[in-house]
C-alpha atoms as a PDB file:
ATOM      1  CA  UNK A   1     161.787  69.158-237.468  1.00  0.00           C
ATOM      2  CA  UNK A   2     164.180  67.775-235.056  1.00  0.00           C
ATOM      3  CA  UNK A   3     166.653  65.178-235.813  1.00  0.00           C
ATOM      4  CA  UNK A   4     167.315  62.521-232.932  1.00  0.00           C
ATOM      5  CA  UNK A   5     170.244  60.071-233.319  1.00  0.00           C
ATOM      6  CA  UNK A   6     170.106  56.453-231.754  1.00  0.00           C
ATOM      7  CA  UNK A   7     172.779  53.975-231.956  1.00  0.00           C
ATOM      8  CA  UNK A   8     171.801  50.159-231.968  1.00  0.00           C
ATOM      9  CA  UNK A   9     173.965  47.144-232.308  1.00  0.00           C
ATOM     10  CA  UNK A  10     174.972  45.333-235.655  1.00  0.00           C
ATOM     11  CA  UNK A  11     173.080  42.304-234.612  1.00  0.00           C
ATOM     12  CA  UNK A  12     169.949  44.485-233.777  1.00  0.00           C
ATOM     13  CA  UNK A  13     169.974  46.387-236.958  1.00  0.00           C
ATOM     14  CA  UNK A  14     169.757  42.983-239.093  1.00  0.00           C
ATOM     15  CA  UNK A  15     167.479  41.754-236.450  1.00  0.00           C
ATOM     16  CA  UNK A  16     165.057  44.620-236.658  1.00  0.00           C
ATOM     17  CA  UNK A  17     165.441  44.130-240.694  1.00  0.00           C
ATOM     18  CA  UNK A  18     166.372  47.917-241.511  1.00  0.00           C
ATOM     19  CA  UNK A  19     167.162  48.721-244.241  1.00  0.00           C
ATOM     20  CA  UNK A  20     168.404  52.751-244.014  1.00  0.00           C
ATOM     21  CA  UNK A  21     169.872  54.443-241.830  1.00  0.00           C
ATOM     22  CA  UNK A  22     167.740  57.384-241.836  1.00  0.00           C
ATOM     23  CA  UNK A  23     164.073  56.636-240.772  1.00  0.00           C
ATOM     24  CA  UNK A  24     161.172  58.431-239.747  1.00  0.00           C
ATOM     25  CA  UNK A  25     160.166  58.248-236.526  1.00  0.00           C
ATOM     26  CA  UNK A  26     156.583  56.648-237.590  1.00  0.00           C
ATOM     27  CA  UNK A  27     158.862  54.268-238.787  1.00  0.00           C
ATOM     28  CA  UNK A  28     160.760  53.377-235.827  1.00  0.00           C
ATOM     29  CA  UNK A  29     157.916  52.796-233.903  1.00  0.00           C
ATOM     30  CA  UNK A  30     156.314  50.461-236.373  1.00  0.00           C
ATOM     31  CA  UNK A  31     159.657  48.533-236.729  1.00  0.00           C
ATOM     32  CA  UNK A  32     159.842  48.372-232.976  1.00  0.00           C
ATOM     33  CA  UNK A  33     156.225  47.607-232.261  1.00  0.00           C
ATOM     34  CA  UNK A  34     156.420  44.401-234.802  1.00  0.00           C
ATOM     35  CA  UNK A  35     159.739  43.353-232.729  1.00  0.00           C
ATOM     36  CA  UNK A  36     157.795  43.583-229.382  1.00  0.00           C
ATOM     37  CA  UNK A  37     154.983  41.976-230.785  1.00  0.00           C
ATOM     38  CA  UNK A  38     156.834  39.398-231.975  1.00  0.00           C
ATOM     39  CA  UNK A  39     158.546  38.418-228.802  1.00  0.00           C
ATOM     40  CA  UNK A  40     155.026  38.558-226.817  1.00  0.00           C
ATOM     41  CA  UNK A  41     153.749  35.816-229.346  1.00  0.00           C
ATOM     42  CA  UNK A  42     156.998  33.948-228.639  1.00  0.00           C
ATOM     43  CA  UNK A  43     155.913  34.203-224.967  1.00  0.00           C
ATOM     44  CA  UNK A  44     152.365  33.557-225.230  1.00  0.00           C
ATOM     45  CA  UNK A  45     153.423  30.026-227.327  1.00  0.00           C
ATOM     46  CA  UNK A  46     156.059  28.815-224.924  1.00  0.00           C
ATOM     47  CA  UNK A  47     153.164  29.951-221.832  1.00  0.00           C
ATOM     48  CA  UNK A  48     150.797  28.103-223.645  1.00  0.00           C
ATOM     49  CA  UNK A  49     152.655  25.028-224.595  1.00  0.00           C
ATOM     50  CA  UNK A  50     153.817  25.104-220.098  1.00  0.00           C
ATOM     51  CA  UNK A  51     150.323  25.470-219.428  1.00  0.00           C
ATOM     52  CA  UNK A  52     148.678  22.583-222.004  1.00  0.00           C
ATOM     53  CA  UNK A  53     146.916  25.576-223.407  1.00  0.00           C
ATOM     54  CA  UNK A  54     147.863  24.872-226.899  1.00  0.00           C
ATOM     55  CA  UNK A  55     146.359  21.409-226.889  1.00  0.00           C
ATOM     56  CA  UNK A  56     142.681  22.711-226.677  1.00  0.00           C
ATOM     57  CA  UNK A  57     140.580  22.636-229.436  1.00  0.00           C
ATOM     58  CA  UNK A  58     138.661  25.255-230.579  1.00  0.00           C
ATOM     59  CA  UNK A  59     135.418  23.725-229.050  1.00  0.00           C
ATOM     60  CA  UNK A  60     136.811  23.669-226.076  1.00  0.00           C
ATOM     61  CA  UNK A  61     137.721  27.172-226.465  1.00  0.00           C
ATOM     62  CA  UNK A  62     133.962  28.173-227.468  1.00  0.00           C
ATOM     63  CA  UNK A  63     132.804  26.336-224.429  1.00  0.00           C
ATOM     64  CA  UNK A  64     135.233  28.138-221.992  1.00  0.00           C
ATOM     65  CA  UNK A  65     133.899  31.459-223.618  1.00  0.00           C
ATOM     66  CA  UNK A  66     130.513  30.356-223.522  1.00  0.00           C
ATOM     67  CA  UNK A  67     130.514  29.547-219.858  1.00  0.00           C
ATOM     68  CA  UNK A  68     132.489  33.002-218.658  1.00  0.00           C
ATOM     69  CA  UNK A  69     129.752  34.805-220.422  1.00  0.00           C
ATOM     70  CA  UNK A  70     126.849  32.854-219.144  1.00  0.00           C
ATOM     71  CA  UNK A  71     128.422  33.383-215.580  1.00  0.00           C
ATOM     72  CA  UNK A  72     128.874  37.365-216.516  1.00  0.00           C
ATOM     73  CA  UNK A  73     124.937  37.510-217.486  1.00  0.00           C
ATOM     74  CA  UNK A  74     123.538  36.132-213.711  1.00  0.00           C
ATOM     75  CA  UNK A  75     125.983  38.239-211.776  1.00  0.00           C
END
């Protein structure tokens, strides 16, 4: 096994919310992957909230849906 050393900020250790300083790499990535999901959700909610996106209702949402697949089926 191979030991690989990273250094991060202070403010990106609490940030990231570890809690050793040894981790496995499976680890890492999972800590990581919540971080960047996180901040594409934060991205997706300001886009939507720019776009009116997060004012329609779920109808209108079923409808959109509805009619892209309806438009799929006779092409």
């Amino acid at each position: 096994m191979r030991t690989l050393n990273i250094e991060i900020s202070d403010f990106e250790y609490e940030k990231l919310g570890i809690k050793n300083d040894q981790l496995s790499f499976t680890d890492f990535v999972d800590i990581i992957s919540r971080e960047i999901n996180r901040q594409n959700l934060r991205k997706s909610v300001e886009l939507a909230k720019r776009y009116g996106l997060s004012d329609i209702t779920l109808d209108e949402i079923s409808a959109e849906i509805k009619a892209i697949r309806n438009n799929a089926a006779h092409s």
